[in-house]
Protein backbone atom coordinates (compact mmCIF):
# COMPACT_ATOMS: atom_id res chain seq x y z
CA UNK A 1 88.53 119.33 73.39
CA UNK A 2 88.10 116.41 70.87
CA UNK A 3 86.62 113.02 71.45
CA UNK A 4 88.32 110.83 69.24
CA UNK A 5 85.48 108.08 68.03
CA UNK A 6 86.94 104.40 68.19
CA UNK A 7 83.89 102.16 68.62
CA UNK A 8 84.25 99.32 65.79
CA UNK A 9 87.56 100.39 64.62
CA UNK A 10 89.54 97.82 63.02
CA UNK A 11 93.33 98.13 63.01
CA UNK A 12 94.62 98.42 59.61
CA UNK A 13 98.67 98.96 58.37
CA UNK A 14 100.04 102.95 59.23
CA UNK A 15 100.75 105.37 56.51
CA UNK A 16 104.29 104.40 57.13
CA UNK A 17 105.64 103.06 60.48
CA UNK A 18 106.46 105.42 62.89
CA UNK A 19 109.93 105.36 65.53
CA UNK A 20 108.24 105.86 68.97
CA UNK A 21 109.77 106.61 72.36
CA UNK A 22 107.33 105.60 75.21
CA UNK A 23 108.52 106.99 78.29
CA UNK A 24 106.74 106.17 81.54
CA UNK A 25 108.42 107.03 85.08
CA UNK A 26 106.98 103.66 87.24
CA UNK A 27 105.68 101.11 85.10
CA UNK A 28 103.72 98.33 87.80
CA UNK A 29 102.65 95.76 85.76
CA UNK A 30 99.06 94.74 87.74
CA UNK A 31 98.33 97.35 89.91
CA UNK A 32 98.00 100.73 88.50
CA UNK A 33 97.15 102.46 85.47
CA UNK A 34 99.98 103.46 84.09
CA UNK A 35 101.92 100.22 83.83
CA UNK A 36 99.02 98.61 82.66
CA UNK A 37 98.52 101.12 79.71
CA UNK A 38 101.76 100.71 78.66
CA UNK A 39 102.00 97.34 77.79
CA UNK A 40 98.80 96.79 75.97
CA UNK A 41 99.40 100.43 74.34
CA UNK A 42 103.26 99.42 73.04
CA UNK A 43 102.14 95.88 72.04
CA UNK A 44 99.69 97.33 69.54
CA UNK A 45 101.59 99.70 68.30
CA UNK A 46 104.13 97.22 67.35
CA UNK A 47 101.29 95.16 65.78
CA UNK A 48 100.42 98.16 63.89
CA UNK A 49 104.23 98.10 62.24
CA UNK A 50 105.72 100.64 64.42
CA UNK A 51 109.07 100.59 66.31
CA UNK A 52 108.67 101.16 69.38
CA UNK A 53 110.92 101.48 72.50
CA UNK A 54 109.64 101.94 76.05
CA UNK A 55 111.45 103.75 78.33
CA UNK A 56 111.20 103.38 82.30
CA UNK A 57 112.35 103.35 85.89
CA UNK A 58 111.55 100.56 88.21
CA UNK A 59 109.56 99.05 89.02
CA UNK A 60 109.40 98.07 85.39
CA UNK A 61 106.77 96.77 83.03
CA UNK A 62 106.56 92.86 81.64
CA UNK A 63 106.17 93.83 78.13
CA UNK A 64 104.94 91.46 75.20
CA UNK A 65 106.80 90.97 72.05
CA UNK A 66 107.19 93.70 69.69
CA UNK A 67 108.26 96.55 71.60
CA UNK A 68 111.75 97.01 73.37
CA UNK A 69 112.67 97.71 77.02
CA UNK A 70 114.97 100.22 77.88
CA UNK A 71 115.60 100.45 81.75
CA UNK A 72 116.54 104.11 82.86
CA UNK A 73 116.69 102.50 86.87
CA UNK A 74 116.12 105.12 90.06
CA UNK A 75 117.22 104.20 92.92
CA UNK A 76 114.17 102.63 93.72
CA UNK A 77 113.76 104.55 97.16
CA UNK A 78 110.48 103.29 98.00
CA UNK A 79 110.86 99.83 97.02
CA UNK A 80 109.23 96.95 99.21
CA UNK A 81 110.21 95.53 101.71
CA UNK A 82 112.25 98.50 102.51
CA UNK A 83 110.86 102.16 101.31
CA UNK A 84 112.58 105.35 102.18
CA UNK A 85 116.02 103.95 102.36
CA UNK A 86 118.94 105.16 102.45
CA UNK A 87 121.29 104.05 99.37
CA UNK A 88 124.86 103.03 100.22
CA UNK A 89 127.25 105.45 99.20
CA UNK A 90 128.37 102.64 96.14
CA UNK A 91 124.59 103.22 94.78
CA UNK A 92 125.16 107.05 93.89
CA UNK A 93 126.12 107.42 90.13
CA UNK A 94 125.48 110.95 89.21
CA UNK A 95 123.90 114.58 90.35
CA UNK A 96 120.86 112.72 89.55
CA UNK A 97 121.09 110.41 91.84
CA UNK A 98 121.73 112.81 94.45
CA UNK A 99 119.04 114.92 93.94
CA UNK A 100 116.76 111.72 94.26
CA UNK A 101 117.86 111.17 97.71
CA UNK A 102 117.73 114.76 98.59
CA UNK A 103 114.20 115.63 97.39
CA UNK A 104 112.78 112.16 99.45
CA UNK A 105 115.10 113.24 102.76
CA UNK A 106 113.18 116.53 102.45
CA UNK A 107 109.84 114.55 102.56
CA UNK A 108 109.13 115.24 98.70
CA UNK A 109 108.20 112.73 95.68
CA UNK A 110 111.23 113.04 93.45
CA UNK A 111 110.35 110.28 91.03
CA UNK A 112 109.20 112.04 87.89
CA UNK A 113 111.85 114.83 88.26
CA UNK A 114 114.45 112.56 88.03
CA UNK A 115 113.35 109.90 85.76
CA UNK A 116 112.22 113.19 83.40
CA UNK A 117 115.83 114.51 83.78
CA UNK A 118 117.71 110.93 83.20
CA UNK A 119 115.21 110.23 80.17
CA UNK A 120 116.25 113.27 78.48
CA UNK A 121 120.07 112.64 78.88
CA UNK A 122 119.24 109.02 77.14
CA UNK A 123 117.45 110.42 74.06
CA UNK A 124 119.57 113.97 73.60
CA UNK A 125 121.99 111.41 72.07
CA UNK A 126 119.47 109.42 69.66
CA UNK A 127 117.52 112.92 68.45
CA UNK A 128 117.91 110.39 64.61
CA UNK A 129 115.96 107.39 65.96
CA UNK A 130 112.98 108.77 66.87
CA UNK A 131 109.84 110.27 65.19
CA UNK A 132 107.47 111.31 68.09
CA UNK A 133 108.07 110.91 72.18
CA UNK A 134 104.82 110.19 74.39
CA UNK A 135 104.98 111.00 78.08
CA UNK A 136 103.00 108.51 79.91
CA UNK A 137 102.02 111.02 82.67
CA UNK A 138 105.18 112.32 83.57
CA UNK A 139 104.82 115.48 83.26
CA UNK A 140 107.81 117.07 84.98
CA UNK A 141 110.52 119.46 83.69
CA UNK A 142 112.90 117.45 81.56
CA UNK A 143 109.75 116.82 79.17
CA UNK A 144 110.65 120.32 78.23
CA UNK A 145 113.88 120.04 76.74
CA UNK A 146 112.19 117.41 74.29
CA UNK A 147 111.16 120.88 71.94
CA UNK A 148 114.73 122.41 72.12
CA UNK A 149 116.20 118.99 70.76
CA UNK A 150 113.62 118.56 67.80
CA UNK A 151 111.67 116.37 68.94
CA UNK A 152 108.06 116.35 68.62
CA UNK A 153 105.91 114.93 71.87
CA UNK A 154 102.45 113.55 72.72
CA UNK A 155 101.41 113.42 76.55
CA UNK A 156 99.46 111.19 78.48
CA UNK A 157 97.14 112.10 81.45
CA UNK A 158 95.42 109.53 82.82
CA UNK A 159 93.81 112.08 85.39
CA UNK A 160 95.52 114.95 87.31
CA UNK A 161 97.03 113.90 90.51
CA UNK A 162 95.78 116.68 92.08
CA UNK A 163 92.70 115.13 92.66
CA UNK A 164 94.65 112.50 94.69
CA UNK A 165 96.12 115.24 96.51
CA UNK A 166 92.82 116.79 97.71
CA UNK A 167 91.57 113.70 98.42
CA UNK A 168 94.63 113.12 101.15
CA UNK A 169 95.00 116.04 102.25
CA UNK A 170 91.10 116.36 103.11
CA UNK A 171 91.52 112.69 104.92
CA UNK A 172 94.72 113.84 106.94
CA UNK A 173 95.03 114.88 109.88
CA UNK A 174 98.10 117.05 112.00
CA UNK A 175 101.45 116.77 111.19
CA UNK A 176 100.65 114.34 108.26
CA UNK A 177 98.76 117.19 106.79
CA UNK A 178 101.82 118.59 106.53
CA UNK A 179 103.86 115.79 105.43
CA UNK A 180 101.60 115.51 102.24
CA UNK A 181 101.34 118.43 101.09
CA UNK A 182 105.27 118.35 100.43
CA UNK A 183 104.63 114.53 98.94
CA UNK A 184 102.46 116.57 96.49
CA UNK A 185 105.08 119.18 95.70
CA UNK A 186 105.66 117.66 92.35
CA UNK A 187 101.86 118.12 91.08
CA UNK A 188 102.58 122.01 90.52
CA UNK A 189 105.57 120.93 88.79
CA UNK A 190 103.11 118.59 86.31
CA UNK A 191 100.35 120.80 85.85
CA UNK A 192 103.00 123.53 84.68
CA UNK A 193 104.71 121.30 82.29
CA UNK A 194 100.89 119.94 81.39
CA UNK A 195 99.90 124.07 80.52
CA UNK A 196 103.77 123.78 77.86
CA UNK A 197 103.48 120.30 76.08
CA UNK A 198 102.22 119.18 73.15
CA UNK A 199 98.92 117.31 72.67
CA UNK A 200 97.45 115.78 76.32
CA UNK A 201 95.50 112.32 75.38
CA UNK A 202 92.80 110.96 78.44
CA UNK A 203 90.56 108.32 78.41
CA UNK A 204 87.42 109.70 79.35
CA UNK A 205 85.58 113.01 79.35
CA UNK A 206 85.43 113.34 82.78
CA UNK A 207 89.34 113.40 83.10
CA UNK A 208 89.31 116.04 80.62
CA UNK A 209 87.36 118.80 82.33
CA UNK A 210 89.69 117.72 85.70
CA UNK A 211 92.54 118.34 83.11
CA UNK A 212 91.36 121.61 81.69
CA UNK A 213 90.10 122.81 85.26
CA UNK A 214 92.87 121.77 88.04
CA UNK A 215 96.07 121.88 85.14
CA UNK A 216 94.48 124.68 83.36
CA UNK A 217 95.41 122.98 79.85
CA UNK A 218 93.31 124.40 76.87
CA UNK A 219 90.17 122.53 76.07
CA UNK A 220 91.77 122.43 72.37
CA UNK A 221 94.84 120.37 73.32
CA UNK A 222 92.73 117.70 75.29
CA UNK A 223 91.75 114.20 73.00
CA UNK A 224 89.83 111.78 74.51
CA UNK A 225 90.41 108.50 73.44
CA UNK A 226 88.95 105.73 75.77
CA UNK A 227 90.87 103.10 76.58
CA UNK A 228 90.61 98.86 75.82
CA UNK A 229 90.91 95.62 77.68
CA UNK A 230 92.61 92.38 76.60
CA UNK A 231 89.89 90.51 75.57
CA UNK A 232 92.38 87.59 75.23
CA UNK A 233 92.69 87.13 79.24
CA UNK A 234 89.75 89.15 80.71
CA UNK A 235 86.42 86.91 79.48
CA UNK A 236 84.29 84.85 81.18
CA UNK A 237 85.19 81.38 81.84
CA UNK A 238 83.09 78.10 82.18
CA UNK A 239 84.33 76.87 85.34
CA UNK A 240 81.31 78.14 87.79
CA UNK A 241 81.92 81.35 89.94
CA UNK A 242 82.95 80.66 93.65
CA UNK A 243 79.29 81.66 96.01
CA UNK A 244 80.38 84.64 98.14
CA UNK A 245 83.35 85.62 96.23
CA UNK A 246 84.29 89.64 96.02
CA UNK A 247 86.81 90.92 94.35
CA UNK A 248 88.45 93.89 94.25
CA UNK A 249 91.54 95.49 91.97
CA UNK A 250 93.56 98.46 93.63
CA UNK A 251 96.44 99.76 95.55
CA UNK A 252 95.20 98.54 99.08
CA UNK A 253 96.70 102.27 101.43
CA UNK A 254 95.81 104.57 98.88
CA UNK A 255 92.88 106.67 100.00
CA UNK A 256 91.64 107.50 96.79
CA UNK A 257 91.13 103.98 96.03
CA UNK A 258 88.50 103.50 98.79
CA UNK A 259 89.44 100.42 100.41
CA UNK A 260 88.56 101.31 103.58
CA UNK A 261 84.85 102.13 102.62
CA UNK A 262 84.59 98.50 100.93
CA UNK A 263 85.88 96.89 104.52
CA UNK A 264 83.19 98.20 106.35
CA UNK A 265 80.79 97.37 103.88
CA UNK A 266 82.06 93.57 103.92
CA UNK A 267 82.36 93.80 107.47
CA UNK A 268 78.25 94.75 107.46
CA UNK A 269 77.55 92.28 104.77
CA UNK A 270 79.67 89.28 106.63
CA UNK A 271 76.99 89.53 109.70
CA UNK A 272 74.37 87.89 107.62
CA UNK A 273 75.80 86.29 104.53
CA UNK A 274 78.62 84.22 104.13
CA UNK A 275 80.89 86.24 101.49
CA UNK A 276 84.53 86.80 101.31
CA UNK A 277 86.93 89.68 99.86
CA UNK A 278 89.79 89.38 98.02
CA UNK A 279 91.63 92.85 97.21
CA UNK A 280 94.33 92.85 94.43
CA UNK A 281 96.86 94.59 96.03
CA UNK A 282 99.46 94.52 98.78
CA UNK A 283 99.15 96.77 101.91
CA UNK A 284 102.21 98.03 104.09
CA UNK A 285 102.50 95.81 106.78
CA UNK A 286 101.12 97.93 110.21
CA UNK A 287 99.42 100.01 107.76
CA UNK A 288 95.90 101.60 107.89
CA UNK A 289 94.40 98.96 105.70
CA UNK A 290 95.89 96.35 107.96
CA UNK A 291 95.07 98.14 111.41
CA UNK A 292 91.45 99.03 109.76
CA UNK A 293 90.99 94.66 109.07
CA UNK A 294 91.88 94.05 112.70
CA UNK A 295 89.81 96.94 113.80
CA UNK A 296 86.80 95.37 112.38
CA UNK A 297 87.32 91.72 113.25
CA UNK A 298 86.99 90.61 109.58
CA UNK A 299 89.63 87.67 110.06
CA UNK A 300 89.90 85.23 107.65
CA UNK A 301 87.08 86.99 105.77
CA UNK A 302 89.67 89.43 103.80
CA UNK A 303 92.67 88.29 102.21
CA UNK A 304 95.46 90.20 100.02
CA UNK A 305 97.20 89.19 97.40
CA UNK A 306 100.01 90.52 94.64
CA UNK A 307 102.36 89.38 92.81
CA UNK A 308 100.51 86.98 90.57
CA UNK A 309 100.48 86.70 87.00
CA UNK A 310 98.27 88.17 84.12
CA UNK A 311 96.57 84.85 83.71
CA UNK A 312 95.90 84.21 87.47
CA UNK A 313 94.56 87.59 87.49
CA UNK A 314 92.27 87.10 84.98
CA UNK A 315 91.16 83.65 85.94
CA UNK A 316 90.41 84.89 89.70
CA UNK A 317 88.23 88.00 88.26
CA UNK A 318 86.33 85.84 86.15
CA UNK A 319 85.53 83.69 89.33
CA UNK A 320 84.07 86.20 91.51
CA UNK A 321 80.54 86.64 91.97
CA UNK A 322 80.69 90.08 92.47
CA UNK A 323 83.31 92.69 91.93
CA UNK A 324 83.90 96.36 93.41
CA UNK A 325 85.39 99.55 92.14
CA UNK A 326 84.98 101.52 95.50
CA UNK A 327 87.30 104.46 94.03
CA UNK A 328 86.32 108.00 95.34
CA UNK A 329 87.87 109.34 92.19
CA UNK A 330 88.63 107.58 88.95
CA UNK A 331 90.17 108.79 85.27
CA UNK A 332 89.24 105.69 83.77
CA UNK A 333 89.38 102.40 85.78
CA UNK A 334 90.90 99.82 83.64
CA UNK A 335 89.94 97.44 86.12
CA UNK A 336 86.25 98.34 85.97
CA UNK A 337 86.32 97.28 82.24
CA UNK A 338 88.65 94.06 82.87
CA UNK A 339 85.77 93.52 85.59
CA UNK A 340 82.99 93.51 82.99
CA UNK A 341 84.71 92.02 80.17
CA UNK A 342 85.43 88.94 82.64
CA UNK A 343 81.54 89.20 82.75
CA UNK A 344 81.63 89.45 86.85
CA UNK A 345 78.74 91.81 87.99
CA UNK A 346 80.13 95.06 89.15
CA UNK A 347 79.61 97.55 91.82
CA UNK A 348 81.12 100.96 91.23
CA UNK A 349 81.00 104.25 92.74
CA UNK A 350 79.29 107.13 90.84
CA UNK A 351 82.65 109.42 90.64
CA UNK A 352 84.97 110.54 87.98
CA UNK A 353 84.71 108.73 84.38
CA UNK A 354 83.43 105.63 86.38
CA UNK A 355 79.65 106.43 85.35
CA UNK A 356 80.75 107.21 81.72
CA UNK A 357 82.50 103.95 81.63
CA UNK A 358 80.50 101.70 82.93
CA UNK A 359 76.94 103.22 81.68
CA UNK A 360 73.89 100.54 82.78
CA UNK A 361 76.42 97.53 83.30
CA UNK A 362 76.93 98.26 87.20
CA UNK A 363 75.41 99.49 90.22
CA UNK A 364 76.63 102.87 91.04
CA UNK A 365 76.68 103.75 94.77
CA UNK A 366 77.97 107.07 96.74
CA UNK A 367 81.35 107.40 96.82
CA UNK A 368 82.82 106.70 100.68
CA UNK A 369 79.09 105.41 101.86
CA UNK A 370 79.44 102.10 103.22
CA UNK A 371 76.18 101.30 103.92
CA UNK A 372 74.83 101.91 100.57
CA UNK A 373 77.76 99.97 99.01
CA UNK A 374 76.43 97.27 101.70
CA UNK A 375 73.10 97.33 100.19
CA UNK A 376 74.21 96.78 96.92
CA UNK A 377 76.54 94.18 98.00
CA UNK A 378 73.75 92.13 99.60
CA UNK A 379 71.55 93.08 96.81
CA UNK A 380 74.12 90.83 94.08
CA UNK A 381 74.50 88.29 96.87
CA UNK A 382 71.04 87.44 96.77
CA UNK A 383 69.97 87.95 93.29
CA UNK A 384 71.00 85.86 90.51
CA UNK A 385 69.01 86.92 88.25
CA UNK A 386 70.67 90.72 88.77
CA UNK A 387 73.79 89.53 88.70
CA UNK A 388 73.08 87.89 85.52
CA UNK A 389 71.67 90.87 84.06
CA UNK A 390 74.64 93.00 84.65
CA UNK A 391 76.98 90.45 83.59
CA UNK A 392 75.17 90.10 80.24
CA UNK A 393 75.08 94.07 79.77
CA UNK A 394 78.90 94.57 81.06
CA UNK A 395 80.00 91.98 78.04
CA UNK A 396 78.21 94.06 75.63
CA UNK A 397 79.30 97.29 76.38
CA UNK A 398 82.64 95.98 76.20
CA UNK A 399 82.02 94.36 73.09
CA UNK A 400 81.02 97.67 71.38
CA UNK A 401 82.87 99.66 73.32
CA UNK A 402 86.45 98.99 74.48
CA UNK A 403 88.94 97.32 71.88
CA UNK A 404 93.37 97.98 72.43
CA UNK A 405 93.76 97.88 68.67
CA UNK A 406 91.46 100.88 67.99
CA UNK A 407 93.34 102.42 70.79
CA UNK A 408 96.35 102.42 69.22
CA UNK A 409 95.21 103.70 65.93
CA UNK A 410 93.61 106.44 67.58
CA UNK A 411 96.61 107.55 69.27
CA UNK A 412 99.28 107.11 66.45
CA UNK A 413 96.85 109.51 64.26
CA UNK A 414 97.70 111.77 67.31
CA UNK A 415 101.34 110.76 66.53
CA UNK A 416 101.57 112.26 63.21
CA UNK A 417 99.08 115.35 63.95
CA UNK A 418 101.66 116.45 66.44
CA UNK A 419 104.38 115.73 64.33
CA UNK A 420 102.78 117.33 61.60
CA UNK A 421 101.97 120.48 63.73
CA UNK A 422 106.14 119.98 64.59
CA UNK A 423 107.07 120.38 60.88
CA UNK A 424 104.93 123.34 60.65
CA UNK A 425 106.00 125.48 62.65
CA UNK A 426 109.71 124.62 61.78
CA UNK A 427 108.79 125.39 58.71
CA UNK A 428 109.83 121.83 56.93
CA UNK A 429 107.67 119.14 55.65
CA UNK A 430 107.00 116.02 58.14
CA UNK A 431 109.11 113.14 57.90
């Protein structure tokens, strides 16, 4: 394993640019790692001089100038307002496409199969245009047939899903036991392919040892490079913060994220002190998160919202008087760093990389223990002075810590290692 130092790294011009194939399965744009990475990731690898083309199924990102879309569209089976459908018999275009349907009918997620699988049918034709390919956590078998056609490739974990999957199986119950262990099927599929590809890249040491341990990827092929934040939207502003405000970035039904533990900690809090939530993310209508808000009577006290823009998510961060990573298992968090580089005092659990990322500049409380969270929550509330501690700390860890442009250097030195390492054992010199 190497730790890949990028503290105070300015960006500076490439060797010579590099053609680079970004290939990413579901790109969200707000919500969500991955999308997220890949749009500050490909916009400063353009900056850098590179040519860059990002490949991906919906939903797709909202990329910056520089780098180029190329849609390689699913059927988009679990798209809102109607997931698990059943395509019209006009939809079907290929085997692909059939397979898709198949693999969901059976219960199974057949996203990165597929999207691996159409991805490599795009590129077997353009073998010439391209120098490296990097998997944005993909990971499933059509990444394979990248080697047979020449072409080198750099892989992205962001952390192993099967950490998700313990985490829902252990809160299931019955036949939905059942029903997610086959969801999971695929992560067998990704930690094989994870054990064959080139290079893995993860943002934090504590995603590497869930790497190395639940993948069983060799501690040699693991670089951490920790990831940035766009300084350019995520700072504090000088409009004053709104009293009571909480915030809260994350895909509202996913267990993992622990939305359910910060409801009944703002459900404690709102018995004594007049706060509010606001979670960044849009629940399935009947869903636990929604049955869970009318279980505990918090009303007009909680509201949801998606769909807003980069700028309105930044803006409403930065005007929060407290915000919440209530994760019971993170890789990273980009929002915990978009949290304290909008200078909003932070409470995060004490799980995964979150403790390595966010060091002194939040309160760390028990994963899944509402009343502690509670505590803290009321602790903020009360205390201006703590709250301005933390925000002043959170800004200069960022400062020091977390820059996109460094990123992005980092990584395309990981380009040309694993191109390098490609030309070697061809036995011709790199391109």
């Amino acid at each position: 394993m190497s730790a890949v130092p990028i503290q105070g790294v300015a960006p500076g011009p490439p060797d010579h640019p590099l053609r680079i194939a970004l290939l990413s399965y579901r790109s969200k744009p707000h919500c969500g790692g991955q999308g997220i990475y890949l749009r500050h990731l490909s916009r400063e690898l353009a900056a850098l001089g590179h040519h860059v083309e990002v490949f991906s199924g919906q939903p797709y990102p909202e990329l910056e100038p520089g780098p180029v879309l190329r849609t390689l569209p699913s059927l988009d089976l679990y798209r809102e307002p109607d997931p698990f459908r059943t395509p019209k018999p006009s939809e079907y275009r290929d085997w692909i496409d059939a397979l898709e349907v198949a693999a969901m009918w059976t219960g199974a997620f057949p996203e990165p199969l597929t999207f691996s699988l159409r991805a490599l049918r795009a590129l077997r034709t353009r073998t010439a245009d391209f120098d490296i390919i990097h998997d944005n956590q993909v990971l499933a078998y059509g990444m394979l047939g990248f080697a047979r056609l020449g072409l080198p490739l750099v892989t992205s974990i962001h952390h192993p899903i099967s950490v998700d999957r313990r985490i829902e199986l252990a809160a299931a119950r019955g036949l939905s036991r059942l029903s997610k262990w086959r969801w999971y099927g695929f992560v067998r599929m990704q930690g094989r392919v994870a054990r064959r590809v080139g290079p893995v890249l993860t943002g934090s040491e504590s995603s590497c040892e869930d790497i190395c341990r639940d993948f069983r990827v060799a501690r040699s092929s693991v670089h951490v490079i920790p990831l940035g934040v766009d300084t350019r939207l995520f700072h504090p502003r000088q409009a004053p913060r709104v009293p009571g405000r909480i915030v809260a970035v994350a895909s509202a039904d996913s267990p993992v994220k622990g939305i359910s533990t910060l409801l009944r900690a703002v459900a404690k809090v709102t018995t004594e002190r007049n706060v509010e939530l606001t979670v960044v993310g849009k629940p399935a209508s009947g869903g636990p998160t929604e049955r869970l808000v009318a279980e505990l009577a918090l009303g007009d006290r909680v509201r949801f919202v998606s769909g807003i823009s980069d700028t309105e998510l930044a803006e409403f961060i930065a005007s929060a008087e407290i915000a919440v990573v209530p994760s019971l298992y993170e890789g990273f968090s980009l929002p915990a760093v978009e949290h304290m580089a909008s200078g909003t005092p932070l409470i995060a659990s004490r799980t995964g990389a979150l403790p390595e990322v966010t060091g002194d500049a939040a309160l760390l409380v028990t994963p899944g223990d509402a009343e502690e969270l509670a505590v803290a929550l009321r602790l903020l509330h009360d205390s201006a002075t703590e709250r301005e501690r933390l925000s002043a700390l959170a800004l200069r860890r960022v400062q020091e810590r977390f820059a996109w442009p460094a990123v992005a250097r980092a990584t395309a030195d990981q380009y040309r290692r694993a191109i390098e390492a490609a030309a070697a054992r061809r036995g011709a010199a790199p391109c």
